[in-house]
PDB file of N, CA and C in Angstrom:
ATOM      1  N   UNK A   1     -64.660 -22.670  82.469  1.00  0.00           N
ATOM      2  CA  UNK A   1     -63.929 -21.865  83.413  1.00  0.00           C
ATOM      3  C   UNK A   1     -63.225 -22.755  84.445  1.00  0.00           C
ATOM      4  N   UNK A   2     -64.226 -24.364  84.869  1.00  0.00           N
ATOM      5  CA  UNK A   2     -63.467 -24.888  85.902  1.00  0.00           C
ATOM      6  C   UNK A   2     -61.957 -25.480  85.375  1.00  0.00           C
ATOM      7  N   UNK A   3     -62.072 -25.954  84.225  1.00  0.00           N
ATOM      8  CA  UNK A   3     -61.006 -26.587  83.438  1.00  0.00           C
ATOM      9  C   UNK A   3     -59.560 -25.605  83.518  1.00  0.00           C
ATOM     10  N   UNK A   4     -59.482 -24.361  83.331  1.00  0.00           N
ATOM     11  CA  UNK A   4     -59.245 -23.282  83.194  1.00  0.00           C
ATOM     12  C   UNK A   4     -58.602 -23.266  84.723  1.00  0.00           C
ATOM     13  N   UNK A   5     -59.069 -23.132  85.542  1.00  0.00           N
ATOM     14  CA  UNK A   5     -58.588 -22.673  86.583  1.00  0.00           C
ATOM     15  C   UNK A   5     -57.954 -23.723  87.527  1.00  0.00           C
ATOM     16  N   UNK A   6     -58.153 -24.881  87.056  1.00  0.00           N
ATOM     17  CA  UNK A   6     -57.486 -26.669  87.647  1.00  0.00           C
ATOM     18  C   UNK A   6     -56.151 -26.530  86.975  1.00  0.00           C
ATOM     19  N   UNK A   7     -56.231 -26.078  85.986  1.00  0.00           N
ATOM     20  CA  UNK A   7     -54.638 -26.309  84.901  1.00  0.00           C
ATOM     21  C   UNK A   7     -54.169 -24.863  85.455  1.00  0.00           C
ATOM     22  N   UNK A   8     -54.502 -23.517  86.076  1.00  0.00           N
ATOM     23  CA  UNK A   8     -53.595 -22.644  86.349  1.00  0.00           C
ATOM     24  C   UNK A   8     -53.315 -22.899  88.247  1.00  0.00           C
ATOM     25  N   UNK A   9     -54.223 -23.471  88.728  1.00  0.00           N
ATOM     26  CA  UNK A   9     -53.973 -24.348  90.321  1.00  0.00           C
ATOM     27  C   UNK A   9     -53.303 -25.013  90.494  1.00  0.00           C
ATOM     28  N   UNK A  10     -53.109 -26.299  88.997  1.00  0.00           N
ATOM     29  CA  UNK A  10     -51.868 -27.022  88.992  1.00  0.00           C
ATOM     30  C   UNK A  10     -50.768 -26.931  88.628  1.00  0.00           C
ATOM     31  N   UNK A  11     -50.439 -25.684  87.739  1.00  0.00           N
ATOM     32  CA  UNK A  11     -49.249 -24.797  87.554  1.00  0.00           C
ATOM     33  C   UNK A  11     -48.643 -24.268  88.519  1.00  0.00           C
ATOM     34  N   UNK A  12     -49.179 -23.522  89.590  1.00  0.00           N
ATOM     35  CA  UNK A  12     -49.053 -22.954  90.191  1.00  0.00           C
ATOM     36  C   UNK A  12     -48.522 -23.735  91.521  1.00  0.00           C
ATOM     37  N   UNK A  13     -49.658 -25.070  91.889  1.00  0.00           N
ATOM     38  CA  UNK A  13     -48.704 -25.895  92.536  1.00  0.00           C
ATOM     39  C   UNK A  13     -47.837 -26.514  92.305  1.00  0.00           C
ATOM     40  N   UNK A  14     -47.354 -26.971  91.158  1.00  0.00           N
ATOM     41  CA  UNK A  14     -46.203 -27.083  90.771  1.00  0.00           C
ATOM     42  C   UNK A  14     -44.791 -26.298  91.539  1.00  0.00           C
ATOM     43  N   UNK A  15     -45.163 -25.141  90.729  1.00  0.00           N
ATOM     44  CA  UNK A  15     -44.050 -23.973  90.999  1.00  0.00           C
ATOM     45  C   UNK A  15     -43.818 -23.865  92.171  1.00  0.00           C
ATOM     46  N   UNK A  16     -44.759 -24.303  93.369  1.00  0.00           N
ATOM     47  CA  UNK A  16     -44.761 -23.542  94.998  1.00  0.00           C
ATOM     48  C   UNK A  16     -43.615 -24.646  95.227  1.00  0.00           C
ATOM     49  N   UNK A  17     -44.150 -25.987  95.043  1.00  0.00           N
ATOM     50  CA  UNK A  17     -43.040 -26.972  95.048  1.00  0.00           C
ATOM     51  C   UNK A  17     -42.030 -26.698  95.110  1.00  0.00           C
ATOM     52  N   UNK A  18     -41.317 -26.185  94.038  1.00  0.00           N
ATOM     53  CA  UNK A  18     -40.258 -26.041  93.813  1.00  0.00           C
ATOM     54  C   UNK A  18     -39.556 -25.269  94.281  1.00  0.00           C
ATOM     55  N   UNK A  19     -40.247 -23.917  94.320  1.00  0.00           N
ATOM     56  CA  UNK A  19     -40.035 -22.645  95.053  1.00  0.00           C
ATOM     57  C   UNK A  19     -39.568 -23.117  96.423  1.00  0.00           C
ATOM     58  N   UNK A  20     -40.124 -23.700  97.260  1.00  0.00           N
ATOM     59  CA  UNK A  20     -39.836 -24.509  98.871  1.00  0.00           C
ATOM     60  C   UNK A  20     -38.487 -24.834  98.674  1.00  0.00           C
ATOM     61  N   UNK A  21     -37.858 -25.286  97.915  1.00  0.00           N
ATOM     62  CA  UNK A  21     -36.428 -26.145  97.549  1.00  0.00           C
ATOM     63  C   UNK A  21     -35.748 -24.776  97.831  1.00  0.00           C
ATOM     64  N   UNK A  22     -34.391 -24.583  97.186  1.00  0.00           N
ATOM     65  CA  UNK A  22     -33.274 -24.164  97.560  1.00  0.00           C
ATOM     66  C   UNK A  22     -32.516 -24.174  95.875  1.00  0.00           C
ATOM     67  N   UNK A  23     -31.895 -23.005  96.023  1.00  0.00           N
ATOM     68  CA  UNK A  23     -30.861 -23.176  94.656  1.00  0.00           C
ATOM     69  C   UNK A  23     -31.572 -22.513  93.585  1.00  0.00           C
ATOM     70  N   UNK A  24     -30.945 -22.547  92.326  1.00  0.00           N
ATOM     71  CA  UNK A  24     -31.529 -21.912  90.924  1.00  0.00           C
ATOM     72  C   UNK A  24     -32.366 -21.716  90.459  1.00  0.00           C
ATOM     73  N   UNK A  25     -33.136 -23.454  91.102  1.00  0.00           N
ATOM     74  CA  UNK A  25     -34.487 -23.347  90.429  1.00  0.00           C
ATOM     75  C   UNK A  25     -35.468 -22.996  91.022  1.00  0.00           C
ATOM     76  N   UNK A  26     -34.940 -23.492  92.379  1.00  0.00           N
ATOM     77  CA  UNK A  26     -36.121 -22.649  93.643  1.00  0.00           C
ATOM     78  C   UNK A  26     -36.309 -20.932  92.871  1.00  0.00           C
ATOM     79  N   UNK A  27     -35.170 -20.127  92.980  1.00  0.00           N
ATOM     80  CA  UNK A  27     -35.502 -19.255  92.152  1.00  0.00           C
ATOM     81  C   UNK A  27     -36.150 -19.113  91.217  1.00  0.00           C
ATOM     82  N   UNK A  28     -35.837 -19.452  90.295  1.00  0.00           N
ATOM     83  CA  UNK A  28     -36.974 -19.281  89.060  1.00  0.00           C
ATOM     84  C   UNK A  28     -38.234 -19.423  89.262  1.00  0.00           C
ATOM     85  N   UNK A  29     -38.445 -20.931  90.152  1.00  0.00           N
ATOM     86  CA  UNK A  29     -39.704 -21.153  90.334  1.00  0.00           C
ATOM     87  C   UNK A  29     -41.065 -19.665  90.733  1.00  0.00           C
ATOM     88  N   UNK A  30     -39.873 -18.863  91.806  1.00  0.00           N
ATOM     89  CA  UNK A  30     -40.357 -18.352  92.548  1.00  0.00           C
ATOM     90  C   UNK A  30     -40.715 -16.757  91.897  1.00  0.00           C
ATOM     91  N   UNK A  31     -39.951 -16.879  90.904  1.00  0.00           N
ATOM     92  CA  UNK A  31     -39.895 -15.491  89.565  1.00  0.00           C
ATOM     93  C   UNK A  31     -41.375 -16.347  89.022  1.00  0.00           C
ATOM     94  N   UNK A  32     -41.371 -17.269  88.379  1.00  0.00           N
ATOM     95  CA  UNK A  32     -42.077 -17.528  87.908  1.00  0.00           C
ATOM     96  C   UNK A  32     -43.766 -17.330  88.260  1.00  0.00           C
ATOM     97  N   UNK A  33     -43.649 -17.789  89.772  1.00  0.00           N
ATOM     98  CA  UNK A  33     -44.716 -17.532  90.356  1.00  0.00           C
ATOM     99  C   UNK A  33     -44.935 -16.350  90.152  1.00  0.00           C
ATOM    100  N   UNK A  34     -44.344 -15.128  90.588  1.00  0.00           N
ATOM    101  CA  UNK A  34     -45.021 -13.745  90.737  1.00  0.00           C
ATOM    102  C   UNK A  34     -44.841 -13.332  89.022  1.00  0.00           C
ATOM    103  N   UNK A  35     -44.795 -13.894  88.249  1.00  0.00           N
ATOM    104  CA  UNK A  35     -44.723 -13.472  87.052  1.00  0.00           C
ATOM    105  C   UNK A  35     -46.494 -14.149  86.464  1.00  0.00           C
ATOM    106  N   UNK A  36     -46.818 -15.369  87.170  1.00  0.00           N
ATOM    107  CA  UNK A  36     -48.176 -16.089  86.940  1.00  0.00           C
ATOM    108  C   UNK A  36     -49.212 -15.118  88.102  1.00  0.00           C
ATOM    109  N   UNK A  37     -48.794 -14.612  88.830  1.00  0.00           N
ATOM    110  CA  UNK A  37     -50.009 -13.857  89.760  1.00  0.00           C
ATOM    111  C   UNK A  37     -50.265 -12.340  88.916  1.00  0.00           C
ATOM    112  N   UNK A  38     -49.371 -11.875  87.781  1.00  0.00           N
ATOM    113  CA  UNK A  38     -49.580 -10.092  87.223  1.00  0.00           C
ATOM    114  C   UNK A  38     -49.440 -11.081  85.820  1.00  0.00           C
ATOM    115  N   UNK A  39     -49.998 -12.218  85.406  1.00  0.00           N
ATOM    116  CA  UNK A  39     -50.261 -12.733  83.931  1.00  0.00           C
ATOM    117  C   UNK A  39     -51.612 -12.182  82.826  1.00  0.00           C
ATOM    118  N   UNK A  40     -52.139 -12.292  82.008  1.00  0.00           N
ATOM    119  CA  UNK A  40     -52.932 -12.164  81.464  1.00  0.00           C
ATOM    120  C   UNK A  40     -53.908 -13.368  81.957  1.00  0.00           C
ATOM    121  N   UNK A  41     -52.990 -14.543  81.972  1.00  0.00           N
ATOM    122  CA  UNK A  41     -54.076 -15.637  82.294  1.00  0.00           C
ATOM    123  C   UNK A  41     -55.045 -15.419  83.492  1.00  0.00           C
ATOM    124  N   UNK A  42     -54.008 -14.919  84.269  1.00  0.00           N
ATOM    125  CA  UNK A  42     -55.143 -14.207  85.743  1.00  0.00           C
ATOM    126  C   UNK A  42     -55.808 -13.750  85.264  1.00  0.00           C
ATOM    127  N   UNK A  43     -55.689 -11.916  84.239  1.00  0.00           N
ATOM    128  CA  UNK A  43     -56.485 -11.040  83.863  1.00  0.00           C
ATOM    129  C   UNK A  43     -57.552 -12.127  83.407  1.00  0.00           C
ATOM    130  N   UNK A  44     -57.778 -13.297  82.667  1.00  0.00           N
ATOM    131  CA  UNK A  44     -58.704 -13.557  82.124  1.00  0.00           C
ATOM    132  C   UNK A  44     -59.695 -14.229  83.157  1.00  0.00           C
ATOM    133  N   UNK A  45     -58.865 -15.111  83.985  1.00  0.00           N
ATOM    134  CA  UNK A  45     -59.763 -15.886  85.032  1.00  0.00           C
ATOM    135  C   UNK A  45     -60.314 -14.902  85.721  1.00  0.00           C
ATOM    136  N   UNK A  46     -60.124 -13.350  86.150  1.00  0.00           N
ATOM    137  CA  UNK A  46     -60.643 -12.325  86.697  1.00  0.00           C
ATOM    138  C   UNK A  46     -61.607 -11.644  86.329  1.00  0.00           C
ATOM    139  N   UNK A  47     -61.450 -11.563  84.583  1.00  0.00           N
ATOM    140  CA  UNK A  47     -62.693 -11.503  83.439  1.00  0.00           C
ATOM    141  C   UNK A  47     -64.139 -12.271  83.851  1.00  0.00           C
ATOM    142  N   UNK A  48     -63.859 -13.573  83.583  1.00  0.00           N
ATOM    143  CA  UNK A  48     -64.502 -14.893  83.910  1.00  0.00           C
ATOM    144  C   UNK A  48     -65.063 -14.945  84.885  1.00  0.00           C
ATOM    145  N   UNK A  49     -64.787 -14.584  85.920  1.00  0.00           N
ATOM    146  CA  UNK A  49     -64.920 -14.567  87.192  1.00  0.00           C
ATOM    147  C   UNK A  49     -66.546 -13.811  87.506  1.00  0.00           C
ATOM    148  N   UNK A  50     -66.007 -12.318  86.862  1.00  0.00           N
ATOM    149  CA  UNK A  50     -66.993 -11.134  86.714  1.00  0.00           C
ATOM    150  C   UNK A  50     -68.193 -11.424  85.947  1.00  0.00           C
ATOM    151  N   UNK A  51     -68.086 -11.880  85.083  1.00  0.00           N
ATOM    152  CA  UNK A  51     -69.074 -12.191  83.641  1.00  0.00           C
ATOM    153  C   UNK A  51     -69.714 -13.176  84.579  1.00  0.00           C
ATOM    154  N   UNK A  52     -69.302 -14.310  85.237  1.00  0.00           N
ATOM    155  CA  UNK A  52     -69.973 -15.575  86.320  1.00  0.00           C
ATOM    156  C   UNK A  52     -71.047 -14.922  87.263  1.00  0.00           C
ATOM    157  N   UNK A  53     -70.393 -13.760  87.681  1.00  0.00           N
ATOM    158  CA  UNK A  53     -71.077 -13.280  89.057  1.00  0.00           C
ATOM    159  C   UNK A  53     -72.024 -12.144  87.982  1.00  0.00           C
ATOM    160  N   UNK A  54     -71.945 -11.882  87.308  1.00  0.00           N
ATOM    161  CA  UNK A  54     -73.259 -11.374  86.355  1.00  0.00           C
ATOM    162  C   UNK A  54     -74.522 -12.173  86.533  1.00  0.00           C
ATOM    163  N   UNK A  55     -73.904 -13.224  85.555  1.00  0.00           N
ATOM    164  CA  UNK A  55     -74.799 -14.388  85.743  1.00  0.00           C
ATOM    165  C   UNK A  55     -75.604 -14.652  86.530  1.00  0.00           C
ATOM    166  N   UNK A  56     -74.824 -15.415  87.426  1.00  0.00           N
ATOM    167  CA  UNK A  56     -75.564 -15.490  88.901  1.00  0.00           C
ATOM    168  C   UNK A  56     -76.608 -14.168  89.444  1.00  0.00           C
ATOM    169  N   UNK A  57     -76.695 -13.227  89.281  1.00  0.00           N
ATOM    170  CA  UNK A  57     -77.016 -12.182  89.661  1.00  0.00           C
ATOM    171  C   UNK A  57     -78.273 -12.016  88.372  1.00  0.00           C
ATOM    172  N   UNK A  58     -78.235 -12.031  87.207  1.00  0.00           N
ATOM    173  CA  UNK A  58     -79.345 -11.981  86.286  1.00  0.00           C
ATOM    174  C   UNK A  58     -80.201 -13.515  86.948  1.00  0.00           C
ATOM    175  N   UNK A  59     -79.750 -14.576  86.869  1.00  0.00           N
ATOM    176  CA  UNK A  59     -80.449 -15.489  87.068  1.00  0.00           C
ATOM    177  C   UNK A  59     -81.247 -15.614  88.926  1.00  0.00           C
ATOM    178  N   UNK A  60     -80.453 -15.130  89.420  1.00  0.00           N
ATOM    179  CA  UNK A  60     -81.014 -14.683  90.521  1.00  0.00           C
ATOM    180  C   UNK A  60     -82.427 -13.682  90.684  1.00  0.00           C
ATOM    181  N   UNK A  61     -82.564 -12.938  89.916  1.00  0.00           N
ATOM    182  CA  UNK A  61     -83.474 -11.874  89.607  1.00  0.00           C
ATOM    183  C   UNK A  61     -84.729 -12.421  88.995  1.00  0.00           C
ATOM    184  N   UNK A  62     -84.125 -13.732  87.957  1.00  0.00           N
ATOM    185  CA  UNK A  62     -84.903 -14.077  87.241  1.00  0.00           C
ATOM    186  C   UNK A  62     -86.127 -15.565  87.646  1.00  0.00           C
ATOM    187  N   UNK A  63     -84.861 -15.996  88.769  1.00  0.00           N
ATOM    188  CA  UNK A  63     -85.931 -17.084  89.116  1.00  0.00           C
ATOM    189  C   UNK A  63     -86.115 -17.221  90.625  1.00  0.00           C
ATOM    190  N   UNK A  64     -86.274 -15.831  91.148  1.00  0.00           N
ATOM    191  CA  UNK A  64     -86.718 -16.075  92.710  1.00  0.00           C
ATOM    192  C   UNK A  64     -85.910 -15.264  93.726  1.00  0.00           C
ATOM    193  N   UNK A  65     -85.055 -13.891  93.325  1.00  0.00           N
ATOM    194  CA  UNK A  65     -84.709 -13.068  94.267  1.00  0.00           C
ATOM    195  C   UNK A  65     -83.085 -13.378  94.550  1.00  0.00           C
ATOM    196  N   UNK A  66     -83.441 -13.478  95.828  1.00  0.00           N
ATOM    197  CA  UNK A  66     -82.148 -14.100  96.505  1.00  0.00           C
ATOM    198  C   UNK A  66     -82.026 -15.521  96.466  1.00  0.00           C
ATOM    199  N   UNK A  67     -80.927 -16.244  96.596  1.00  0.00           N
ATOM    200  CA  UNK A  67     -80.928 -17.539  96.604  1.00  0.00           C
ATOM    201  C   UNK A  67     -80.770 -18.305  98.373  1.00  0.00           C
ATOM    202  N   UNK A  68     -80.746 -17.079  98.820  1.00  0.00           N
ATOM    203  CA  UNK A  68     -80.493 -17.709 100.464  1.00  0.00           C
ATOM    204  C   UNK A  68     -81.895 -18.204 100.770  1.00  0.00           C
ATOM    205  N   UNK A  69     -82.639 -17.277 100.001  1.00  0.00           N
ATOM    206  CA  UNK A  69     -83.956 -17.854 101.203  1.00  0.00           C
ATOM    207  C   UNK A  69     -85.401 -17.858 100.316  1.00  0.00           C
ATOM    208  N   UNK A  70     -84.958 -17.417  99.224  1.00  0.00           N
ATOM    209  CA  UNK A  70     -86.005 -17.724  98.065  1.00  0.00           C
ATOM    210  C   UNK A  70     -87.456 -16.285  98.532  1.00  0.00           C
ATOM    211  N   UNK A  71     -88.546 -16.025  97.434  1.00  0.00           N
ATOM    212  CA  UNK A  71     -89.356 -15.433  97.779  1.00  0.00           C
ATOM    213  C   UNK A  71     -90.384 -16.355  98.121  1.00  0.00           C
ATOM    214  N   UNK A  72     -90.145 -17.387  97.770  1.00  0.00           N
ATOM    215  CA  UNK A  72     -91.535 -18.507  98.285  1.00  0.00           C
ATOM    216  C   UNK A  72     -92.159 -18.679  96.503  1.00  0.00           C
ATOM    217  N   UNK A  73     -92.176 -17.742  96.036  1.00  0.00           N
ATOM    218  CA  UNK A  73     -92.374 -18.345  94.669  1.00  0.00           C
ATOM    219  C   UNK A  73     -91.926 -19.105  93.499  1.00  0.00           C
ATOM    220  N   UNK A  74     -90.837 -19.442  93.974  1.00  0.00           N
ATOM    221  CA  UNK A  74     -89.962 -20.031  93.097  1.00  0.00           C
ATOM    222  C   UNK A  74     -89.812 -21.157  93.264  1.00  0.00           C
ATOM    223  N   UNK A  75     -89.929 -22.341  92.782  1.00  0.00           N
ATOM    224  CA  UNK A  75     -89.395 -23.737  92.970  1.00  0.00           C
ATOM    225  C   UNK A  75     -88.093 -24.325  94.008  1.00  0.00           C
ATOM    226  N   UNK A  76     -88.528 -25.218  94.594  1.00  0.00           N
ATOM    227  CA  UNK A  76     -87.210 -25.276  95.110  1.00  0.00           C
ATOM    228  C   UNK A  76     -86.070 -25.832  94.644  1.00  0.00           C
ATOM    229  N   UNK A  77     -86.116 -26.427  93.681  1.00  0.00           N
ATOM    230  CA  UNK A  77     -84.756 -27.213  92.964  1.00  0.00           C
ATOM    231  C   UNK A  77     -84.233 -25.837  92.651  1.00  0.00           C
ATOM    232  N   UNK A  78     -84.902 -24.243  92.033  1.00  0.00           N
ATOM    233  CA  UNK A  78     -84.338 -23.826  91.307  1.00  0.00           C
ATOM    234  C   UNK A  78     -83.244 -22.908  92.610  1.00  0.00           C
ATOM    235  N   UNK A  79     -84.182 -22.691  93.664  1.00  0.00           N
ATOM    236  CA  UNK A  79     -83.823 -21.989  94.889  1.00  0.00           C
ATOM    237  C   UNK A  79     -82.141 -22.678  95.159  1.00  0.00           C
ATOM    238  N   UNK A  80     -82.189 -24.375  94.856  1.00  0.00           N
ATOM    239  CA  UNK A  80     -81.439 -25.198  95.252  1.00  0.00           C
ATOM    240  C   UNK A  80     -79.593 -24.220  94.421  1.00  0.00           C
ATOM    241  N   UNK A  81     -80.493 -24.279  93.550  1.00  0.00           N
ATOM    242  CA  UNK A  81     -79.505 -24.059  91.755  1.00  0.00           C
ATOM    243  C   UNK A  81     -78.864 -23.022  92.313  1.00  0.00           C
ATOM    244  N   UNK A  82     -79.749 -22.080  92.337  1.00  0.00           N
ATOM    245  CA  UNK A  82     -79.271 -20.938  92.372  1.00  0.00           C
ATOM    246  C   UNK A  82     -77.803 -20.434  93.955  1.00  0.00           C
ATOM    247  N   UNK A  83     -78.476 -20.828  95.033  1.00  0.00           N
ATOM    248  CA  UNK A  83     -77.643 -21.447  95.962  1.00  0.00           C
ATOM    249  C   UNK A  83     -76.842 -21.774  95.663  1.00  0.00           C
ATOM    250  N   UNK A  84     -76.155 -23.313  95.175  1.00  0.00           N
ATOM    251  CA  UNK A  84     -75.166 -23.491  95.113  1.00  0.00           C
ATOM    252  C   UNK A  84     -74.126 -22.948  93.803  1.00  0.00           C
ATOM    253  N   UNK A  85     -75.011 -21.968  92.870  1.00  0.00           N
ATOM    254  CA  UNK A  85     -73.984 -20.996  92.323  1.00  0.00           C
ATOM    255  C   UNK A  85     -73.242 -19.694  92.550  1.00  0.00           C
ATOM    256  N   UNK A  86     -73.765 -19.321  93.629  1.00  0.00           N
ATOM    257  CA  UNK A  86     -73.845 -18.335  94.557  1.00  0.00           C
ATOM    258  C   UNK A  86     -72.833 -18.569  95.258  1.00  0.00           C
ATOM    259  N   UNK A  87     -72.708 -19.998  96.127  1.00  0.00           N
ATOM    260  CA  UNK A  87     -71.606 -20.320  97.007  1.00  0.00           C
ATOM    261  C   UNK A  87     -70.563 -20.979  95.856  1.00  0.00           C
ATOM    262  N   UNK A  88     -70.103 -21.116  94.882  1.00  0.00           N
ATOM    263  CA  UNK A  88     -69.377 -22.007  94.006  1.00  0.00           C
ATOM    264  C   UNK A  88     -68.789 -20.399  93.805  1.00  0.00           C
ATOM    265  N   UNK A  89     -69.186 -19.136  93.501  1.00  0.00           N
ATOM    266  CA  UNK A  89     -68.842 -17.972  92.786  1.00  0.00           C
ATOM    267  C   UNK A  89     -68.604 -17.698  93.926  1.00  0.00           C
ATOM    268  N   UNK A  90     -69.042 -17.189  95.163  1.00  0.00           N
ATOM    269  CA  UNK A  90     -68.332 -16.828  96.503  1.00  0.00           C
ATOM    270  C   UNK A  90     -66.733 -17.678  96.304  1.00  0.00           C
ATOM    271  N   UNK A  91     -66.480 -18.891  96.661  1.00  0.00           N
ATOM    272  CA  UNK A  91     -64.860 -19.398  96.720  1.00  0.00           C
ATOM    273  C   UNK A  91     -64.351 -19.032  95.538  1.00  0.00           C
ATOM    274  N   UNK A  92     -64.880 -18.749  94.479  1.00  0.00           N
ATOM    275  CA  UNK A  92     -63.816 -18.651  93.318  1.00  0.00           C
ATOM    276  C   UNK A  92     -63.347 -16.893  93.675  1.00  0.00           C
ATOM    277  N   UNK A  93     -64.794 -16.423  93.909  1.00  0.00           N
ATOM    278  CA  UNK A  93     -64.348 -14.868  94.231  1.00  0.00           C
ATOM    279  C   UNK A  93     -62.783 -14.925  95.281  1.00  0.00           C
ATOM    280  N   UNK A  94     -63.293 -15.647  96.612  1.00  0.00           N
ATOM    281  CA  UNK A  94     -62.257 -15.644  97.444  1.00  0.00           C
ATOM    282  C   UNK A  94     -61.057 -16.035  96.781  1.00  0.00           C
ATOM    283  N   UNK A  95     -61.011 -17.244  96.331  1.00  0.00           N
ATOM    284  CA  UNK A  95     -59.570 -17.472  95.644  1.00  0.00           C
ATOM    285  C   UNK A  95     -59.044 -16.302  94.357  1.00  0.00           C
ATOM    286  N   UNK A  96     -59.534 -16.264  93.822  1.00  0.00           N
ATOM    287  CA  UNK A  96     -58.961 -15.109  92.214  1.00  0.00           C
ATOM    288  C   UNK A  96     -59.398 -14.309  92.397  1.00  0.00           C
ATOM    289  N   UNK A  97     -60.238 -13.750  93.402  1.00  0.00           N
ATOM    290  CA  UNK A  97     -60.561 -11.897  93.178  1.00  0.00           C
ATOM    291  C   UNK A  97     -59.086 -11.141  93.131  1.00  0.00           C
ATOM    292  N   UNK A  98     -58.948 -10.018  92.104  1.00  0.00           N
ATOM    293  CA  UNK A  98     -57.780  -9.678  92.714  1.00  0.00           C
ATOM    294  C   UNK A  98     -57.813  -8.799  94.283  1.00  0.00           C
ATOM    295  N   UNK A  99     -56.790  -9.094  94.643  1.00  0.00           N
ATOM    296  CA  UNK A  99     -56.346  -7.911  96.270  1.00  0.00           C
ATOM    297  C   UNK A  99     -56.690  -6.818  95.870  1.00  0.00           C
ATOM    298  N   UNK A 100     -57.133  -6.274  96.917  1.00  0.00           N
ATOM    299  CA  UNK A 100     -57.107  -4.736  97.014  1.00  0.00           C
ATOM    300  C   UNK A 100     -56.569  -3.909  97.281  1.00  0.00           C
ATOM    301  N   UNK A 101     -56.376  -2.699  96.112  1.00  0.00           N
ATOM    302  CA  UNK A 101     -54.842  -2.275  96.512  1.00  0.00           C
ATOM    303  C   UNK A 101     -54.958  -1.642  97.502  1.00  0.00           C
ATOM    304  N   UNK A 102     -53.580  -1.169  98.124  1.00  0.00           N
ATOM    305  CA  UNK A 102     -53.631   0.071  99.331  1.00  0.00           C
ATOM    306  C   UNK A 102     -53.282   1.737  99.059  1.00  0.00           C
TER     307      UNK A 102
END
């Protein structure tokens, strides 16, 4: 998924690039962009996204509750694990969740 979302970050910065400029291609760039934000490739990283935060959420259940603060029964490396998948799926949420409509 990270691979995945570095190659549509670096597409995307690409395009902003260009978009900033002036002229034809600034245009396109800038078609282009809003043509990459309503893509399938989104739809999928949005897929991905969901199926992740499953995850996190079964494995959460499975080895110790919450990951903020653990039940005390659980190991702490796993407390550790679980934590930083929690916050890794929080920024991806923030970045690719889609908006909410109005």
């Amino acid at each position: 998924m990270n691979k995945k979302i570095q190659a549509f970050e670096a597409k995307k910065a690409a395009l902003t690039v260009i978009a900033a400029g002036t002229g034809v291609k600034a245009l396109g760039a800038t078609n282009e962009l809003a043509q990459i934000e309503n893509s399938p490739e989104k739809d999928e990283l949005n897929k991905a996204l969901i199926t992740a935060e499953a995850a996190v959420r079964i494995a959460s259940k499975k080895f110790g509750g919450s990951a903020g603060g653990g039940s005390g029964s659980s190991s702490g490396s796993s407390d550790g694990a679980l934590w930083w998948m929690n916050r890794d799926l929080e920024e991806k949420k923030k970045r690719y969740a889609p908006a909410a409509k109005k």
